[in-house]
N, C-alpha and C. Protein backbone atom coordinates (compact mmCIF):
# COMPACT_ATOMS: atom_id res chain seq x y z
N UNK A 1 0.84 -1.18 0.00
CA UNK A 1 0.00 0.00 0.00
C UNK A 1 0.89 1.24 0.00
N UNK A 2 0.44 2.43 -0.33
CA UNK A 2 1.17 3.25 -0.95
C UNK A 2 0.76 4.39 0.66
N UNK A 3 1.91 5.11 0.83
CA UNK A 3 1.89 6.29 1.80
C UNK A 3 1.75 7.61 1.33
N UNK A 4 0.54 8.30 1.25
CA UNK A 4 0.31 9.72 0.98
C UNK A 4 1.46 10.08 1.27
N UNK A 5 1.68 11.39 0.69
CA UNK A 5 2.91 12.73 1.12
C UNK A 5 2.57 13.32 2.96
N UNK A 6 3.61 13.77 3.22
CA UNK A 6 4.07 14.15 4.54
C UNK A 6 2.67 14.94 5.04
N UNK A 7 2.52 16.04 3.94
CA UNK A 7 1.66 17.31 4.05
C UNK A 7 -0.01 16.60 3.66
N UNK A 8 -0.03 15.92 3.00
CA UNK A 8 -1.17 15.40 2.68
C UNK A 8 -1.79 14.79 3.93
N UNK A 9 -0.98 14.03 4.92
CA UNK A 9 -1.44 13.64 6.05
C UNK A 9 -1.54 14.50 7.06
N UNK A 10 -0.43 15.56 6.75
CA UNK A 10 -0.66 16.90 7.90
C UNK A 10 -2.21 17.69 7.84
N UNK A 11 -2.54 17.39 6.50
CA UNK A 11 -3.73 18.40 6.19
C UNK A 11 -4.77 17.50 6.71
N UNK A 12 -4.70 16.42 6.20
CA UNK A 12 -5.95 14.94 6.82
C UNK A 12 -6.17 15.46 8.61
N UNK A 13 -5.37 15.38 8.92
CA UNK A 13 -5.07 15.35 10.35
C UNK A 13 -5.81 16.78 10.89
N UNK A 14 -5.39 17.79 10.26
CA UNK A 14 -5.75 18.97 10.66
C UNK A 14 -7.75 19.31 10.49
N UNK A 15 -7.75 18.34 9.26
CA UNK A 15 -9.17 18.88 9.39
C UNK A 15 -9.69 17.63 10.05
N UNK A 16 -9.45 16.49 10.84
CA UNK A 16 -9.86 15.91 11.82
C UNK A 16 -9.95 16.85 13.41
N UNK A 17 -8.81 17.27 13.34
CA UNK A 17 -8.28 18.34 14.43
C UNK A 17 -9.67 19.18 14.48
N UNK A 18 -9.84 19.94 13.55
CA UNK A 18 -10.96 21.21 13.68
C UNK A 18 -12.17 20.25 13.91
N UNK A 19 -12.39 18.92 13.56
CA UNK A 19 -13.56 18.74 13.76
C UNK A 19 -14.00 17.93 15.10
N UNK A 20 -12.89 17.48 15.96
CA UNK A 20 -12.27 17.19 17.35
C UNK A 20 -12.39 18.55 18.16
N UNK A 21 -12.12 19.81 17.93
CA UNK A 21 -12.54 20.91 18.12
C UNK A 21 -13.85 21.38 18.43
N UNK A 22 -14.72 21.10 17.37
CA UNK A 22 -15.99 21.20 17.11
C UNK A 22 -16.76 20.73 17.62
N UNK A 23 -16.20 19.63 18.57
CA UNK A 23 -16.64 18.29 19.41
C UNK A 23 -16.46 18.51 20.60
N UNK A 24 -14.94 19.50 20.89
CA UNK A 24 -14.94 19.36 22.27
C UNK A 24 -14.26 18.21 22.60
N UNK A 25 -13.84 17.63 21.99
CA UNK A 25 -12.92 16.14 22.15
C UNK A 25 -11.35 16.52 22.33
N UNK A 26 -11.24 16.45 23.81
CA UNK A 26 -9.95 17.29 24.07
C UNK A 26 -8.99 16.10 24.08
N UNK A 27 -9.38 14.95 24.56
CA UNK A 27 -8.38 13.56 24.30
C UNK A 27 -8.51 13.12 22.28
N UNK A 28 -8.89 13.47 21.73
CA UNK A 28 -8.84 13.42 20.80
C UNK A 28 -7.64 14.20 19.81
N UNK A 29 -8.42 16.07 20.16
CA UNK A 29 -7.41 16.94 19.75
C UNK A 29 -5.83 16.90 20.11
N UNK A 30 -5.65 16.47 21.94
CA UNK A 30 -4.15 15.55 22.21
C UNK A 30 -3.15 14.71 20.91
N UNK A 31 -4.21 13.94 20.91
CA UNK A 31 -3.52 12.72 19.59
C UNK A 31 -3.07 13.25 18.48
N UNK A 32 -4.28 13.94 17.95
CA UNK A 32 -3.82 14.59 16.80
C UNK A 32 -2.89 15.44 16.92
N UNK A 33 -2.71 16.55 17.93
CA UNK A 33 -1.58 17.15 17.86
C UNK A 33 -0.30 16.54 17.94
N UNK A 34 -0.09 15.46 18.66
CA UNK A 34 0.59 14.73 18.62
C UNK A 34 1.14 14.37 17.49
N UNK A 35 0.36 13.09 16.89
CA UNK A 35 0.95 12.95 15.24
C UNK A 35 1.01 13.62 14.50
N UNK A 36 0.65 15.42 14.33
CA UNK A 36 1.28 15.95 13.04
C UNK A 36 2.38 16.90 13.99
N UNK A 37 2.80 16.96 15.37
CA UNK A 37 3.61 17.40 15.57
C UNK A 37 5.02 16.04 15.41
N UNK A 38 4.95 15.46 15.37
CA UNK A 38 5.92 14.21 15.23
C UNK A 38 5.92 14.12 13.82
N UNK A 39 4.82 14.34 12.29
CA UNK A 39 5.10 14.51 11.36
C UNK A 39 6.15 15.37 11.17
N UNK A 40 5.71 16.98 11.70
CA UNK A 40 6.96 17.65 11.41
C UNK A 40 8.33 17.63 11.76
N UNK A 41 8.25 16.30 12.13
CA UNK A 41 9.72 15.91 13.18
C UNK A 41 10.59 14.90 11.94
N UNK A 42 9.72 14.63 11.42
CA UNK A 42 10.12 13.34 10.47
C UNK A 42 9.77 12.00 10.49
N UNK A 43 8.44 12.03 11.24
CA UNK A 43 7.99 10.55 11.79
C UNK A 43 8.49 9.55 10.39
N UNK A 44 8.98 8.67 10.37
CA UNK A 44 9.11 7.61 8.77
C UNK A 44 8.21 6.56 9.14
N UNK A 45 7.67 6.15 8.07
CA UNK A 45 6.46 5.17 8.30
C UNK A 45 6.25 4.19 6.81
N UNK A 46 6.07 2.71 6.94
CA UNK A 46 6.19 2.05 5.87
C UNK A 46 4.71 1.05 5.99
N UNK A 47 4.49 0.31 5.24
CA UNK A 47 3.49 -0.60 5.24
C UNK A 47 4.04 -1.90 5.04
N UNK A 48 4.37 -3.46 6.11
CA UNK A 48 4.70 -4.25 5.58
C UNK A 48 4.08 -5.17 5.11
N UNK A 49 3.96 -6.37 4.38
CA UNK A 49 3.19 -7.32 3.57
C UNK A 49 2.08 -7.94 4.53
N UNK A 50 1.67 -7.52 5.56
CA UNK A 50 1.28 -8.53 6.01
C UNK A 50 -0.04 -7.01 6.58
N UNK A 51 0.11 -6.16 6.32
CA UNK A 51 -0.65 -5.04 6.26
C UNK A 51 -0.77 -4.05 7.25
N UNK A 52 0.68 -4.37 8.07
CA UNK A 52 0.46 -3.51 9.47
C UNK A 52 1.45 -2.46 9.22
N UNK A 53 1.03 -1.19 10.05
CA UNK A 53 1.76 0.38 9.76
C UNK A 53 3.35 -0.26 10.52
N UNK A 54 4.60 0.33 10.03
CA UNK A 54 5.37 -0.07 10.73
C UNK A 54 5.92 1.54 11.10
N UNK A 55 5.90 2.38 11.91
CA UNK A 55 6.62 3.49 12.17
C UNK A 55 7.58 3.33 13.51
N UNK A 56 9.06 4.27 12.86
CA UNK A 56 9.64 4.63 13.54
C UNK A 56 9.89 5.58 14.60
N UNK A 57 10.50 5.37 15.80
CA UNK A 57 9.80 6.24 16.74
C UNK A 57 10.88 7.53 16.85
N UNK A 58 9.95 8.92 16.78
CA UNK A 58 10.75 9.96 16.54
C UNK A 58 11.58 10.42 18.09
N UNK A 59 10.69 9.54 19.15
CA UNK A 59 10.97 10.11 20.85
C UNK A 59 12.05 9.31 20.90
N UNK A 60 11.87 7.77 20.31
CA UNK A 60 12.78 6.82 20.80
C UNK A 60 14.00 6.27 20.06
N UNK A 61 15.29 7.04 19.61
CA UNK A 61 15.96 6.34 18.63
C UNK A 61 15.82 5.28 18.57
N UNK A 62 16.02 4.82 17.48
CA UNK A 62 15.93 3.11 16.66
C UNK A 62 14.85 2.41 17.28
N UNK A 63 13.94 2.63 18.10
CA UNK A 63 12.69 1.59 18.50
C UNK A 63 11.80 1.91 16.89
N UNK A 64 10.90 1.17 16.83
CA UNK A 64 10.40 0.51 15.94
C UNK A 64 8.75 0.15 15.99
N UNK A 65 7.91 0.70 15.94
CA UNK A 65 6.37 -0.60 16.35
C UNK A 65 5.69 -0.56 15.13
N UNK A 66 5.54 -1.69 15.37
CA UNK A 66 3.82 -2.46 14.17
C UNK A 66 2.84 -1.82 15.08
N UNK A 67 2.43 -1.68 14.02
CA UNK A 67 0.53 -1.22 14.24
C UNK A 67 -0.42 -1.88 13.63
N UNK A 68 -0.87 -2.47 14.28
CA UNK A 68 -2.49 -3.39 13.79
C UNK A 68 -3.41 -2.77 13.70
N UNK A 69 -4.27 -3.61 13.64
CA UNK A 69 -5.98 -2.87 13.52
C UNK A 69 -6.15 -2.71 14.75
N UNK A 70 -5.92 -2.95 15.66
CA UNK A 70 -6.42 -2.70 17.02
C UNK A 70 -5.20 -2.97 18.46
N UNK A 71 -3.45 -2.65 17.64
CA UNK A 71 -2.57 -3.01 18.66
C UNK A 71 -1.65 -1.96 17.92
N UNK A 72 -0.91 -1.61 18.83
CA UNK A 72 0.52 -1.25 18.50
C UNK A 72 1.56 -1.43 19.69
N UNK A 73 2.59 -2.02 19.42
CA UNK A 73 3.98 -2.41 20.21
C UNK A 73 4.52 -1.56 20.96
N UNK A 74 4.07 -0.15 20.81
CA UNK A 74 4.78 0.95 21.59
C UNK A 74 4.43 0.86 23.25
N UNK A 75 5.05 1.48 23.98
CA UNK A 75 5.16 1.29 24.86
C UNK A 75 3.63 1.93 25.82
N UNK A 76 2.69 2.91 24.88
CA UNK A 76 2.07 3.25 25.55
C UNK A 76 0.95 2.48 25.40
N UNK A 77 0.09 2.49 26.65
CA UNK A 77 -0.94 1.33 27.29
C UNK A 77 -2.02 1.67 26.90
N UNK A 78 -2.55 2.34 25.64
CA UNK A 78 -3.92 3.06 25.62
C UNK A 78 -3.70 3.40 24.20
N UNK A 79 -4.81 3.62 23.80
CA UNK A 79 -4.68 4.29 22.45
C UNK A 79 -4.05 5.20 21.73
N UNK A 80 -2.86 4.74 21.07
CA UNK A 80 -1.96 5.96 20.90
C UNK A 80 -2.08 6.55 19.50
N UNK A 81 -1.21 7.41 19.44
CA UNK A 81 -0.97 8.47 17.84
C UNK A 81 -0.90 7.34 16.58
N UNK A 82 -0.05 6.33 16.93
CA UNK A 82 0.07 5.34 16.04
C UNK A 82 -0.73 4.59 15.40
N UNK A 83 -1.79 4.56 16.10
CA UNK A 83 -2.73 3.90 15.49
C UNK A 83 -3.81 4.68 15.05
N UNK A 84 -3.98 5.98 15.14
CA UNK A 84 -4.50 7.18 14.70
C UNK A 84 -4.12 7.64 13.35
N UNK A 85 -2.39 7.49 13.45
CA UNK A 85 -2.30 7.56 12.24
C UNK A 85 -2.24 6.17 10.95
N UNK A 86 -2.77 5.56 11.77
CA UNK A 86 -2.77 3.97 10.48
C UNK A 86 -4.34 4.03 10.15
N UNK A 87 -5.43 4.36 11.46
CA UNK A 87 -6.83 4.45 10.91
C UNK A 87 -6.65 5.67 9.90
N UNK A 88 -6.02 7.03 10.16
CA UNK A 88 -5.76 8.09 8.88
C UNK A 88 -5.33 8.11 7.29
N UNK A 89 -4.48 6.93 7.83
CA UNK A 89 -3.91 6.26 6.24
C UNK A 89 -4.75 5.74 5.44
N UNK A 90 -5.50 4.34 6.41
CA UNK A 90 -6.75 3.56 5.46
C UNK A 90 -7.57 4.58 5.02
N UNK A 91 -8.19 5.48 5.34
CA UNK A 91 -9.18 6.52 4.98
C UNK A 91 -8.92 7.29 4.00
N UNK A 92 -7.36 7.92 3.93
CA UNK A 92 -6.97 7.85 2.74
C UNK A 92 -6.80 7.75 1.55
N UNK A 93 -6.72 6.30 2.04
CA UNK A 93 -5.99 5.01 0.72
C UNK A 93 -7.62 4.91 0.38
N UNK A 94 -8.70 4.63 0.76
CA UNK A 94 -10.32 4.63 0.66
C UNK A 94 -10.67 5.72 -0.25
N UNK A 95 -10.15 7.27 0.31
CA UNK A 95 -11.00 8.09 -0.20
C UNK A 95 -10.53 7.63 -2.03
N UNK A 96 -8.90 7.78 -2.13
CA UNK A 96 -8.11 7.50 -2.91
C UNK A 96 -9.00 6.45 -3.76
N UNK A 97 -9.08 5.25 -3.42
CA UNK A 97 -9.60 4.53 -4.16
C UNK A 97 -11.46 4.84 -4.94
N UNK A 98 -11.63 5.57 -4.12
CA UNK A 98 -13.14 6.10 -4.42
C UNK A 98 -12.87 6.19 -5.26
N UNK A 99 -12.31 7.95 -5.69
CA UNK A 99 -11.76 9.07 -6.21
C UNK A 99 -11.14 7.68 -7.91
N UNK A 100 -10.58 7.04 -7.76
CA UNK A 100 -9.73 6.39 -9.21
C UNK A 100 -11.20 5.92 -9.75
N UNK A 101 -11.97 5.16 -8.71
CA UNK A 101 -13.16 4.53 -9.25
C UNK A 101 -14.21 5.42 -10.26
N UNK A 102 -13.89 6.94 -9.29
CA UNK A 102 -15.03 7.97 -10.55
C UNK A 102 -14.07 8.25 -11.52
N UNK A 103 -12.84 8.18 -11.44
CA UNK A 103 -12.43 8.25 -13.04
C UNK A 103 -12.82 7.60 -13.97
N UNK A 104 -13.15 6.41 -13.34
CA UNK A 104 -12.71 5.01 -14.58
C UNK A 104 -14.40 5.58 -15.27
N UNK A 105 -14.99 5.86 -14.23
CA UNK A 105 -16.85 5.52 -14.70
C UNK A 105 -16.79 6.89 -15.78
N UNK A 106 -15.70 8.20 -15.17
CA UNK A 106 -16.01 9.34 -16.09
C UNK A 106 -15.34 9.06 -17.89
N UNK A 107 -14.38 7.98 -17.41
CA UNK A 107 -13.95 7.28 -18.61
C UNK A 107 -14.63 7.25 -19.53
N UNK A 108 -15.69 6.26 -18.70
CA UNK A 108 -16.71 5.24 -19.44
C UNK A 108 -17.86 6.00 -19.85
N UNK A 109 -18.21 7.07 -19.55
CA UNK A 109 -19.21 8.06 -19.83
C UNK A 109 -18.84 8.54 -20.86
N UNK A 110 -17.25 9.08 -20.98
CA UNK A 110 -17.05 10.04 -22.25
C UNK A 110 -16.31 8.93 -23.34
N UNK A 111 -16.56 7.90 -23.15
CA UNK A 111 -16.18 7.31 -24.62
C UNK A 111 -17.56 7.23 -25.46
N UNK A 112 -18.12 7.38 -25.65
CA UNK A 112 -18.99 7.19 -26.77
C UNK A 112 -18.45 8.97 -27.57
N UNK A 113 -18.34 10.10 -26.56
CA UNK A 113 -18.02 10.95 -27.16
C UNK A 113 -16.59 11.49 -27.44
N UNK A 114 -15.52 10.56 -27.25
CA UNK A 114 -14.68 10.59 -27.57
C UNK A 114 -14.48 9.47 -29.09
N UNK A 115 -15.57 8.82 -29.39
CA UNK A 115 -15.81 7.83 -30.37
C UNK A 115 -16.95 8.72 -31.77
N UNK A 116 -17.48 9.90 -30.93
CA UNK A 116 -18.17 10.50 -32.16
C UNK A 116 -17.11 11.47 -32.47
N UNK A 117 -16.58 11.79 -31.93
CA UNK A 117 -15.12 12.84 -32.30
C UNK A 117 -14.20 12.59 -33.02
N UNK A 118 -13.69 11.14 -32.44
CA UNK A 118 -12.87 10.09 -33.41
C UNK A 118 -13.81 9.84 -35.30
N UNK A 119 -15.10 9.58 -35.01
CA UNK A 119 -15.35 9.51 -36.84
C UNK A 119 -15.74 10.86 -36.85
N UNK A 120 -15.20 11.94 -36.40
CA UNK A 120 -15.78 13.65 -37.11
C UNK A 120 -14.54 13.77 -37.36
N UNK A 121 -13.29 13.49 -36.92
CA UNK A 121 -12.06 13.55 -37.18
C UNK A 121 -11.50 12.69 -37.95
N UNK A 122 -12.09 11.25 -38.17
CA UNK A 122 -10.83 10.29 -38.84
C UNK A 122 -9.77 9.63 -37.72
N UNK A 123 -10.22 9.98 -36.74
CA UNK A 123 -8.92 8.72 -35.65
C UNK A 123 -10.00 8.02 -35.08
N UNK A 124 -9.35 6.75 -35.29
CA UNK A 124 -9.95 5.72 -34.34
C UNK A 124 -9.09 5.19 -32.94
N UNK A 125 -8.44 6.12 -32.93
CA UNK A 125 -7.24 5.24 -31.88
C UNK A 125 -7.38 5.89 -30.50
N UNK A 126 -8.36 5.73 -29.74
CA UNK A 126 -8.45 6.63 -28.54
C UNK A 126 -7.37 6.05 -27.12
N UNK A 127 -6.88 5.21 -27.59
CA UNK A 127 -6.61 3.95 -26.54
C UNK A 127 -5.03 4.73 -26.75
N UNK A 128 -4.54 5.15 -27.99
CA UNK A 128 -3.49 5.74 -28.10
C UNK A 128 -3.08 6.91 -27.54
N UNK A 129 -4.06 7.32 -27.71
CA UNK A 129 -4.48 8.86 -27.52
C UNK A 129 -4.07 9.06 -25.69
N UNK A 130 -4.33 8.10 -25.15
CA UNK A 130 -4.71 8.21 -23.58
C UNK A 130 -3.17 7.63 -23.05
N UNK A 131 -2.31 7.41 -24.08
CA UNK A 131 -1.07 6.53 -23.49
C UNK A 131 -0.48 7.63 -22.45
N UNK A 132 -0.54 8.82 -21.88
CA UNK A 132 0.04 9.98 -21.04
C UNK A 132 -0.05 9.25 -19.87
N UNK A 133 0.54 9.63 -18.72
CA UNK A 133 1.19 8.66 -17.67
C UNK A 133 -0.10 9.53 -16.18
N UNK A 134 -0.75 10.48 -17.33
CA UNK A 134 -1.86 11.71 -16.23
C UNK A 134 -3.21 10.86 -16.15
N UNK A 135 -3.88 11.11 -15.13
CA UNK A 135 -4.98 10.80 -14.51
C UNK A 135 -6.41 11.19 -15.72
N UNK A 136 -6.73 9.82 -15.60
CA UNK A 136 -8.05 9.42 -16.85
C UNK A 136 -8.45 11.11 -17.08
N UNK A 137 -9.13 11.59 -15.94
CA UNK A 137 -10.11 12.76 -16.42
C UNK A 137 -9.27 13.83 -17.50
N UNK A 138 -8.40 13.58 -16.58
CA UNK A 138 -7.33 15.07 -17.59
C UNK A 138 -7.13 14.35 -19.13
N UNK A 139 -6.44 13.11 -19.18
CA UNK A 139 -6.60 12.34 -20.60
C UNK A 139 -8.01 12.70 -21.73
N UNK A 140 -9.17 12.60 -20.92
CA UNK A 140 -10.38 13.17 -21.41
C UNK A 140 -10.00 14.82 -22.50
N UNK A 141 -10.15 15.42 -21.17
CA UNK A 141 -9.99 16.85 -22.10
C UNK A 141 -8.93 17.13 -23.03
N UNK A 142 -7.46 16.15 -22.51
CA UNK A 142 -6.16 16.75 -23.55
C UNK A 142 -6.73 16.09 -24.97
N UNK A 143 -7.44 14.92 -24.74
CA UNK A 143 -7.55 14.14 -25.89
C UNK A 143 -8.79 15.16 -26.86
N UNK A 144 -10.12 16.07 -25.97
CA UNK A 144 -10.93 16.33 -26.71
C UNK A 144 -10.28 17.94 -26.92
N UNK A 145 -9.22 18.53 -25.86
CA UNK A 145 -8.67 19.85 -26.62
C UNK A 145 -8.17 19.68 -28.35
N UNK A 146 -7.24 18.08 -28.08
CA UNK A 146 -6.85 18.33 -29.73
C UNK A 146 -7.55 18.03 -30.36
N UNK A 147 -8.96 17.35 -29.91
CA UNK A 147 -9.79 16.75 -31.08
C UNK A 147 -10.15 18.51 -31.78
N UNK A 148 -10.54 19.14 -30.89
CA UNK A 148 -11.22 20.54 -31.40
C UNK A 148 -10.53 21.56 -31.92
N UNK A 149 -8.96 21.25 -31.48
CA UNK A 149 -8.18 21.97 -32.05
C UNK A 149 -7.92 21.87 -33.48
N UNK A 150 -8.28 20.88 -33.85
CA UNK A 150 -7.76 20.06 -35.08
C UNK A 150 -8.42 21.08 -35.90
C-alpha cells in the first residue's frame, strides 16, 4: 500500500483536528496534535506485507512498532498516535480509491463521445491517444482539446 505525502497527512489530520474541536474532544485533539507534531519531526512510516503500519519512533531512537488494527507495540498502554495515524492512512488510501473509481466511470461516460469525435475527425485510436502517464479525467480533455483543435 502506498503512503500519501508528509503534508497530505498533515492536512488529513488537521481537518480531523478542527472537527475534534468542534466536538470538544480534548483527548482526541491531544492525539492529533501529537501525530502531526511528530510529522513535522520526520515521523518515517512504511506498510509491511502482512498489512500492518510499521513506524519509527521519533521520541525513541531506533525503537520501531507495528501497528495493527487494534494493537501497536509501543510502549504506551492506551490508544496511541500510532494507530491514529494507520486508521488516517486507510481513509486515505479509501477516499483514494473512491476518487480512481469515478475516473474510470467518467472514462466510461465520455467514450462514446470521444468515439463521435474520433469519426468527425478520422482517428480511431483513442486507446493511443490516452497513453500519457496523467490521470483518466485530464486524458479526457487533452484528448478532446486536440480533437477541437484540429
Amino acid at each position: 500500500m502506498r503512503i500519501p505525502s508528509r503534508q497530505s497527512i498533515i492536512d488529513r489530520a488537521s481537518d480531523q483536528r478542527a472537527d475534534a474541536v468542534a466536538r470538544h474532544d480534548s483527548t482526541t485533539i491531544r492525539g492529533i496534535d501529537t501525530l502531526i507534531k511528530n510529522l513535522y519531526l520526520g515521523l518515517k512510516m512504511r506498510w509491511d506485507a502482512d498489512g500492518a503500519l510499521i513506524v519509527r519512533s521519533v521520541s525513541t531512537p531506533g525503537a520501531v512498532y507495528a501497528v495493527g488494527t487494534h494493537t501497536c507495540s509501543c510502549p504506551a498502554h492506551k490508544p496511541c498516535y500510532h494507530q491514529r495515524l494507520r486508521d488516517l492512512l486507510l481513509e486515505m488510501l479509501e477516499v483514494e480509491a473512491d476518487s480512481a473509481d469515478m475516473d474510470a466511470d467518467l472514462v466510461n461516460q465520455a467514450a462514446p463521445l470521444i468515439d463521435a469525435l474520433d469519426a468527425i475527425h478520422g482517428d480511431a485510436d483513442f486507446e493511443a491517444d490516452c497513453d500519457a502517464p496523467a490521470a483518466p479525467v485530464w486524458r479526457i480533455g487533452a484528448v478532446i482539446a486536440r480533437r477541437l483543435a484540429a
